[in-house]
C-alpha atoms as a PDB file:
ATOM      1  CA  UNK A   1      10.516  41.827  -9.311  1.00  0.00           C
ATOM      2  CA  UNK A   2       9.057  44.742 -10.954  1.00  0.00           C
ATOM      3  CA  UNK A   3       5.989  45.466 -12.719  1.00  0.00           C
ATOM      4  CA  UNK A   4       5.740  47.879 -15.852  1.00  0.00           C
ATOM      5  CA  UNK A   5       2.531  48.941 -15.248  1.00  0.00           C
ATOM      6  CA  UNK A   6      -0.312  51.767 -16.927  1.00  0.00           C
ATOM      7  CA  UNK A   7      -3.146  53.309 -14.528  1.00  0.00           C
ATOM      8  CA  UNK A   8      -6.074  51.628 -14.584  1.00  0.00           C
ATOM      9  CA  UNK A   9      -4.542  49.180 -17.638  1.00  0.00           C
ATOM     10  CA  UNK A  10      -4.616  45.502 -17.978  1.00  0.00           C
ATOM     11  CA  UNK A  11      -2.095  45.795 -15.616  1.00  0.00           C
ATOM     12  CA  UNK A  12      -3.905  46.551 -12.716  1.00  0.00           C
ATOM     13  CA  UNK A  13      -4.703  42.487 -12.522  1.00  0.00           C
ATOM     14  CA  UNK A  14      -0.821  41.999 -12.193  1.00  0.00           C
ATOM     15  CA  UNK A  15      -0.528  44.425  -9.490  1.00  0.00           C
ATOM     16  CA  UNK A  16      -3.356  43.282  -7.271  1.00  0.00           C
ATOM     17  CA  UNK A  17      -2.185  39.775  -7.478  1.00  0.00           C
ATOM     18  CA  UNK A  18       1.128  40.638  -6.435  1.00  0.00           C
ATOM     19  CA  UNK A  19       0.001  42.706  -3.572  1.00  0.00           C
ATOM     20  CA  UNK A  20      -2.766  39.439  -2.464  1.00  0.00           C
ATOM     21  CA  UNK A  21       0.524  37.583  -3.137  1.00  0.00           C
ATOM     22  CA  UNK A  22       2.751  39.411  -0.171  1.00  0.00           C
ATOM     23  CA  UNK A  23       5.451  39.331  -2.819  1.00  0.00           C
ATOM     24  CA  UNK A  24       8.258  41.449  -2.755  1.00  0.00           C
ATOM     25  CA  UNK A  25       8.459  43.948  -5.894  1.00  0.00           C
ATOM     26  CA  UNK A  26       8.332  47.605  -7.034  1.00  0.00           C
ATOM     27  CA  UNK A  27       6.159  49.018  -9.839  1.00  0.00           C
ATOM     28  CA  UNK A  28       7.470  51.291 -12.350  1.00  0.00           C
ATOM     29  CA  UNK A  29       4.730  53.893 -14.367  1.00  0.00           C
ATOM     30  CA  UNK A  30       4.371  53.526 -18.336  1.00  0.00           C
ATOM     31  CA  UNK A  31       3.305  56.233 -20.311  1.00  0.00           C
ATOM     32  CA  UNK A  32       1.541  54.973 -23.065  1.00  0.00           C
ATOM     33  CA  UNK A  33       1.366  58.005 -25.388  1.00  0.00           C
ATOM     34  CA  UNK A  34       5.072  58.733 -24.709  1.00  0.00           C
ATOM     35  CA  UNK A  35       5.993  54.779 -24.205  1.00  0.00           C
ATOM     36  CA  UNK A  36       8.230  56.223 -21.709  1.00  0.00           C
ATOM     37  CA  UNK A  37       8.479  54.902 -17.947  1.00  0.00           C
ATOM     38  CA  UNK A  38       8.910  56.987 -14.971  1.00  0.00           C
ATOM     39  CA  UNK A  39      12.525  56.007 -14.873  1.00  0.00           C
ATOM     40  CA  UNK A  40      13.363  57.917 -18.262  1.00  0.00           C
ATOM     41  CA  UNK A  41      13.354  54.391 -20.115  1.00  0.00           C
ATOM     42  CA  UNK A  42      12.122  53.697 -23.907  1.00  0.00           C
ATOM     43  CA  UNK A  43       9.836  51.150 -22.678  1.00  0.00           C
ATOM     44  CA  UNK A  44       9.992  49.869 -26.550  1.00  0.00           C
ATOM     45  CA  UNK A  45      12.929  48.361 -25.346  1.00  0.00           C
ATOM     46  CA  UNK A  46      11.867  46.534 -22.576  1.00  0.00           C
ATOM     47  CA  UNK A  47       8.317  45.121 -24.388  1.00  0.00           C
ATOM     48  CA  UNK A  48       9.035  45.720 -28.170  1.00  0.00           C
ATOM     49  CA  UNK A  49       5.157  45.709 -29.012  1.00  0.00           C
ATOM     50  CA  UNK A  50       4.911  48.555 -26.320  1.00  0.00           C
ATOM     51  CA  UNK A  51       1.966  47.780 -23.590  1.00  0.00           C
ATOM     52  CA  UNK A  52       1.846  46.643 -20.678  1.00  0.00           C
ATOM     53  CA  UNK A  53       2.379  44.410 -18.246  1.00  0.00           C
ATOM     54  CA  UNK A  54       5.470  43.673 -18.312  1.00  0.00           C
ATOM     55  CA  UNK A  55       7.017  41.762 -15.575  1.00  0.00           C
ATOM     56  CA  UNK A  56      11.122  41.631 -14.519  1.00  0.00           C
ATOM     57  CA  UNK A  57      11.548  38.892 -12.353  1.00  0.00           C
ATOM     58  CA  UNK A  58      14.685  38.847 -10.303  1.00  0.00           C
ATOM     59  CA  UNK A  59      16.877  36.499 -12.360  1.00  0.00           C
ATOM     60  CA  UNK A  60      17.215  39.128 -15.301  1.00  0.00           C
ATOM     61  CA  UNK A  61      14.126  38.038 -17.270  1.00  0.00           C
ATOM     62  CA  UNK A  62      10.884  39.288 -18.690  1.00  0.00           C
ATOM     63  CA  UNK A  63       7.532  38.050 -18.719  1.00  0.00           C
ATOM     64  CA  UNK A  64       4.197  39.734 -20.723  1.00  0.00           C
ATOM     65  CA  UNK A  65       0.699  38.822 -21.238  1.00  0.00           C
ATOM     66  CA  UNK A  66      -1.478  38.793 -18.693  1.00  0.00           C
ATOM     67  CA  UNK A  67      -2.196  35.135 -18.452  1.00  0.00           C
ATOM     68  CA  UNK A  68       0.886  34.244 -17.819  1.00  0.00           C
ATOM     69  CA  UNK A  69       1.910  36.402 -15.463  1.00  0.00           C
ATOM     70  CA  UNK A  70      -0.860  36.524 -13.306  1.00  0.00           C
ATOM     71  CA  UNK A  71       0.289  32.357 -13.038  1.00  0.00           C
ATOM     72  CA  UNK A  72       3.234  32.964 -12.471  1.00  0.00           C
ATOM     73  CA  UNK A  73       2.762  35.159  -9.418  1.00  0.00           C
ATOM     74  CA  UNK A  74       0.187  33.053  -8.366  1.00  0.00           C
ATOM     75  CA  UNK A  75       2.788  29.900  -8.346  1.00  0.00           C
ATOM     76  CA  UNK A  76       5.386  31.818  -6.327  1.00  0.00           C
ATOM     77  CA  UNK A  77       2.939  31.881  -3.445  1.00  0.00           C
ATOM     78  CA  UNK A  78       1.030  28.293  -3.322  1.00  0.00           C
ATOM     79  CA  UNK A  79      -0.523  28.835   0.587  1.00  0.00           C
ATOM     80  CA  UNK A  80      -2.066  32.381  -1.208  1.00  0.00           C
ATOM     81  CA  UNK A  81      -4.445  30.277  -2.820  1.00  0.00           C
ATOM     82  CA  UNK A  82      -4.883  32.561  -5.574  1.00  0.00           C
ATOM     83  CA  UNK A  83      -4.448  29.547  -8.249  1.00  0.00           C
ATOM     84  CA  UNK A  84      -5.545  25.852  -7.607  1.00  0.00           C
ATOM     85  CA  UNK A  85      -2.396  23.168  -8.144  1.00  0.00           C
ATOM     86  CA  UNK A  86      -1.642  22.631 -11.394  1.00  0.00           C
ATOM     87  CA  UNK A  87      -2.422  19.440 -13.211  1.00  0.00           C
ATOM     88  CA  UNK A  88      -6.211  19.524 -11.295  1.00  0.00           C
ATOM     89  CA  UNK A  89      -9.532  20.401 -12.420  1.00  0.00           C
ATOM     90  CA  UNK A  90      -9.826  23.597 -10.802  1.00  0.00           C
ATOM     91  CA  UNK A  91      -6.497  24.728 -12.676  1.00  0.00           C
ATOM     92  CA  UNK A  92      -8.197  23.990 -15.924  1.00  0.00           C
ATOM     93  CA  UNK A  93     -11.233  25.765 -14.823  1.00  0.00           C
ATOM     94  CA  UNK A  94      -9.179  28.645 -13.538  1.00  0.00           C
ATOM     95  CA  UNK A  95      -7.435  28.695 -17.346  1.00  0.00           C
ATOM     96  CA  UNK A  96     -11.072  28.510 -18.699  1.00  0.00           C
ATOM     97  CA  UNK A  97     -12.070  31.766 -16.984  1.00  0.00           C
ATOM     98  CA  UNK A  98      -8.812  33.235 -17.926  1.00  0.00           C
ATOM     99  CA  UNK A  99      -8.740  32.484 -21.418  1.00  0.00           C
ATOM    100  CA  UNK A 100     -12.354  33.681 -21.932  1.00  0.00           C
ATOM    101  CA  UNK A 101     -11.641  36.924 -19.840  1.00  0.00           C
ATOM    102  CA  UNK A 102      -8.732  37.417 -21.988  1.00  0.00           C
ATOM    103  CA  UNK A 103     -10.284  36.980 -25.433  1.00  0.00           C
ATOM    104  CA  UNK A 104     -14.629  37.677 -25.024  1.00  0.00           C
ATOM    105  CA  UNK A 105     -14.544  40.523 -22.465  1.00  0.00           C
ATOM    106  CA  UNK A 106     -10.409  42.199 -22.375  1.00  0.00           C
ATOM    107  CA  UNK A 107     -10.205  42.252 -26.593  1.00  0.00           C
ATOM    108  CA  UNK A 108     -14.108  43.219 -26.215  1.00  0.00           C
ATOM    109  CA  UNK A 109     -13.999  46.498 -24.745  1.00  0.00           C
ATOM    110  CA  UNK A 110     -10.856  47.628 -27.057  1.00  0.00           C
ATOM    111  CA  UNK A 111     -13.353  48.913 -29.443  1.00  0.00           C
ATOM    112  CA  UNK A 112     -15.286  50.805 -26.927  1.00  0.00           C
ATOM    113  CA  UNK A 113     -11.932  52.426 -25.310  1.00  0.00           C
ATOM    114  CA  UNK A 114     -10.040  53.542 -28.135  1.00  0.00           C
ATOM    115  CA  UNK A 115     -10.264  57.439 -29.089  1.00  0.00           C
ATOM    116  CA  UNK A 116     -12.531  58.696 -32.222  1.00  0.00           C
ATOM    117  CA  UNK A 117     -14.584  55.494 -32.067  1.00  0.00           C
ATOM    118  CA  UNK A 118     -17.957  56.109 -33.698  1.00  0.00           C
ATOM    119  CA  UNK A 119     -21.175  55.196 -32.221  1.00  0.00           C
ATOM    120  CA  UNK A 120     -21.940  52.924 -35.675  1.00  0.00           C
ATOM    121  CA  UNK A 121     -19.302  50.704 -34.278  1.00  0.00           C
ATOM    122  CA  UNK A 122     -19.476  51.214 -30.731  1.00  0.00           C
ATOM    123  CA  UNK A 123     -23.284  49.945 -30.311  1.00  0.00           C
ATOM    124  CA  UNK A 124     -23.049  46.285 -31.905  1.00  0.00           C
ATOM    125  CA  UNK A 125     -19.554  46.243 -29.654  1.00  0.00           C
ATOM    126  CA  UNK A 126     -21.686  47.284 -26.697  1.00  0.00           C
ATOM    127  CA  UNK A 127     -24.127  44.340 -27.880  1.00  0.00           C
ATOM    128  CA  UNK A 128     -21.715  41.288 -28.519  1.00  0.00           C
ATOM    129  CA  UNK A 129     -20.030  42.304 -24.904  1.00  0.00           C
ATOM    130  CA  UNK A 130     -23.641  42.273 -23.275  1.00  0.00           C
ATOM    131  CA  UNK A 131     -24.497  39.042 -24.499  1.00  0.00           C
ATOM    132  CA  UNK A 132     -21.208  37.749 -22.588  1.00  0.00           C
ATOM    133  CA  UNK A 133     -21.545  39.680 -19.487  1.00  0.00           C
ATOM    134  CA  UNK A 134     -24.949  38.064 -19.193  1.00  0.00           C
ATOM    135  CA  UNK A 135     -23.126  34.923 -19.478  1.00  0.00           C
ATOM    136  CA  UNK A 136     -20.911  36.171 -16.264  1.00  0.00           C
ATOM    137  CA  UNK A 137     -23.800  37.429 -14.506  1.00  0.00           C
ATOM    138  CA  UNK A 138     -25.423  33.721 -14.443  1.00  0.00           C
ATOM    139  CA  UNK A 139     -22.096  32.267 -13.109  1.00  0.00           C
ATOM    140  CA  UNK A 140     -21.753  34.452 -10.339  1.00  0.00           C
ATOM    141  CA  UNK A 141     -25.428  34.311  -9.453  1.00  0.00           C
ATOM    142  CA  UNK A 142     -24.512  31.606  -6.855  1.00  0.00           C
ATOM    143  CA  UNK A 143     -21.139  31.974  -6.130  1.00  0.00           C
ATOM    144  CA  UNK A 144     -18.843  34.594  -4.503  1.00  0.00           C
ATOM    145  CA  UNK A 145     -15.853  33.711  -6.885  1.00  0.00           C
ATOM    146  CA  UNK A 146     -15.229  32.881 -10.306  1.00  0.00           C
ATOM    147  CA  UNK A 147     -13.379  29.746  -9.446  1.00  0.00           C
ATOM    148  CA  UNK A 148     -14.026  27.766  -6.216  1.00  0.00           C
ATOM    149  CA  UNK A 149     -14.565  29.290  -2.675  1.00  0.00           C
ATOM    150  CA  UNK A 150     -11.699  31.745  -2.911  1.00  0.00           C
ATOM    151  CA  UNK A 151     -10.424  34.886  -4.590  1.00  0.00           C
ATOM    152  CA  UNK A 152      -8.027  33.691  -7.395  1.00  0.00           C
ATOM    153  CA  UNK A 153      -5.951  35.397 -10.265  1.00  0.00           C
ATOM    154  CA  UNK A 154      -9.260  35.123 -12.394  1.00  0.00           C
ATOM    155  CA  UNK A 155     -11.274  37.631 -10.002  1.00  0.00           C
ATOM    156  CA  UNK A 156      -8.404  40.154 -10.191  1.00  0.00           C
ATOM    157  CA  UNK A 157      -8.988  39.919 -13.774  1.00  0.00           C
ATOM    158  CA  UNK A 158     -12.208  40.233 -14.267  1.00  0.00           C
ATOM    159  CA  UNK A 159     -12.912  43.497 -11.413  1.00  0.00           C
ATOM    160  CA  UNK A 160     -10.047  44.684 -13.275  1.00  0.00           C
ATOM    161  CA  UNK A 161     -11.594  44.596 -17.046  1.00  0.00           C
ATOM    162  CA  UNK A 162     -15.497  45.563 -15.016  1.00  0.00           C
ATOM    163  CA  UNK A 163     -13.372  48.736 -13.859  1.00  0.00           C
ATOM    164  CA  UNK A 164     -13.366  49.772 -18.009  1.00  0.00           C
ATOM    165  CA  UNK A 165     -17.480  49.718 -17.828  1.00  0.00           C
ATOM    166  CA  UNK A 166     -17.837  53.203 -17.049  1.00  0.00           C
ATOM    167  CA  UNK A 167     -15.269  54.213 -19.968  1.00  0.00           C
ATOM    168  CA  UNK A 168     -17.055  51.912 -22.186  1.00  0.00           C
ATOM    169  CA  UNK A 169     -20.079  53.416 -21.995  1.00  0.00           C
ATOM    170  CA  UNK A 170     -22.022  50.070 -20.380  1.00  0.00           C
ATOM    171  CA  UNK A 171     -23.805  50.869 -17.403  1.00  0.00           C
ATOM    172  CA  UNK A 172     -23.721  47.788 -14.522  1.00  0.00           C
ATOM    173  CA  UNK A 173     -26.773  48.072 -13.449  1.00  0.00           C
ATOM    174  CA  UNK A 174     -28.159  46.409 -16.100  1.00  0.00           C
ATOM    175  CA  UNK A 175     -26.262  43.230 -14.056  1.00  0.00           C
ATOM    176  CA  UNK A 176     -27.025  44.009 -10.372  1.00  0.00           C
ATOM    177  CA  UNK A 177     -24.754  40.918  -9.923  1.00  0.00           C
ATOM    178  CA  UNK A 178     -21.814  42.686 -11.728  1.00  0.00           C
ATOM    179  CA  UNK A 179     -21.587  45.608 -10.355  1.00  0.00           C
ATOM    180  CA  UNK A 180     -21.996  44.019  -6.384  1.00  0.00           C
ATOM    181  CA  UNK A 181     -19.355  41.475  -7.617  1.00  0.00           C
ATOM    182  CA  UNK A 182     -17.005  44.722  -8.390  1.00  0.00           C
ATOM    183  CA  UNK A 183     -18.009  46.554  -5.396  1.00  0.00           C
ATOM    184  CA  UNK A 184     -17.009  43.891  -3.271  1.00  0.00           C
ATOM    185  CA  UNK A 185     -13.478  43.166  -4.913  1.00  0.00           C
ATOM    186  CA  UNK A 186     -13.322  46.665  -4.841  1.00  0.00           C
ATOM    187  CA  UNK A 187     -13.330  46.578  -1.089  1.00  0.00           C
ATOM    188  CA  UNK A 188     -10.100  44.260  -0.361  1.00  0.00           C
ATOM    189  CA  UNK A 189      -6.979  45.642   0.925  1.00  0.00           C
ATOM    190  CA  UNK A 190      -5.012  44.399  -1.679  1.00  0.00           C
ATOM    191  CA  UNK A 191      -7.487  46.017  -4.575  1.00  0.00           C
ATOM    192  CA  UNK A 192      -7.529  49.213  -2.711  1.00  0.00           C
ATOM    193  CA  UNK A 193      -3.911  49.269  -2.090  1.00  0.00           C
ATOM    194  CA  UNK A 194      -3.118  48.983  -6.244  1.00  0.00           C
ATOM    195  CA  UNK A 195      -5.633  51.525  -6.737  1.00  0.00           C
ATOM    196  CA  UNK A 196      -4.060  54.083  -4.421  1.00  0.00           C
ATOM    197  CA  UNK A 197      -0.753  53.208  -5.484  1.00  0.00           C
ATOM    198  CA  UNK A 198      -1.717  53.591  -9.605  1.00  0.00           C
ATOM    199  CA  UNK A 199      -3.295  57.148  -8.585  1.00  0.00           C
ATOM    200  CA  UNK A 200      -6.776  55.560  -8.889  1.00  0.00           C
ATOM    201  CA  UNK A 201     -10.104  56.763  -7.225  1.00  0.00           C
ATOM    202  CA  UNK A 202     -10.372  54.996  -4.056  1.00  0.00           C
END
């Protein structure tokens, strides 16, 4: 497999899962002001809307979104645990999370990260997220994990969209709960391993 990835992107949920995963699979850089990969490739033609991920999977075929890949990896590798069985509860919980990373806190912060923003629209951004990352805080309050007792494909998401805080201009300390939860992701060998390998800080 490979992974079109962007430092520090949406993409960085893809990558840690696939490294928590053991799978086999390389990881090709995206430009995203060029939309050119490191391989010399119009990466137009390989995702026609242009971001990333994008996934190749060995028989010839593509798979986007972040959803659905991070399922997808997480299905290749049952014993990982990183996804409960489908068809159970926990699976529906697990899509749950997903869904509301995806749409409350992932679409959230593209306001907040986009270039020549002004601060008119950035503060009631800054507001609506807040109201939702209280709603995260509360969850994790007595748990370790978003779903169940282990590390799934919905924790890789969400460190990976608390990693855009800083850019965003929300400080984590207003959720002491937040910003231990990303410290201690932070800290696994798979998380530090995609960081080092997208050229992020450590």
């Amino acid at each position: 497999m490979k992974l079109y990835f962007s430092p520090g992107a949406c993409s960085l949920a893809p990558h840690i899962t696939l490294l928590e995963a053991g799978l086999p699979f390389t990881a090709e850089k995206v430009d995203m002001r060029t939309r050119q990969t490191s391989g010399g490739v119009d990466f137009t033609t390989i995702n026609p809307l242009g971001y990333v991920p994008m996934l190749a999977l060995d028989n010839g075929e593509l798979l986007g979104e972040v959803q659905a890949i991070l399922q997808y990896v997480a299905d290749q590798k049952p014993d990982a645990h990183l996804a409960p069985p489908a068809g159970t509860m926990p699976r529906y919980r697990l899509l749950e999370w997903l869904s509301f990373i995806a749409s409350e806190l992932h679409k959230g912060f593209g306001p907040l990260l986009r270039p020549g923003g002004t601060e008119d629209v950035k503060a009631p951004v800054r507001d609506r997220l807040g109201l939702r990352l209280n709603y995260v805080a509360q969850h994790l309050a007595s748990r370790q994990y978003v779903v169940g007792e282990h590390f799934t494909v919905a924790d890789a998401y969400l460190y990976n969209v608390l990693t855009w805080s800083r850019l965003g201009g929300i400080d984590l300390a207003a959720w002491p709960v937040l910003a231990a939860y990303r410290e201690r992701v932070q800290q696994r060998p798979a998380v530090r391993a995609a960081r080092l390998a997208e050229g992020l800080k450590a």
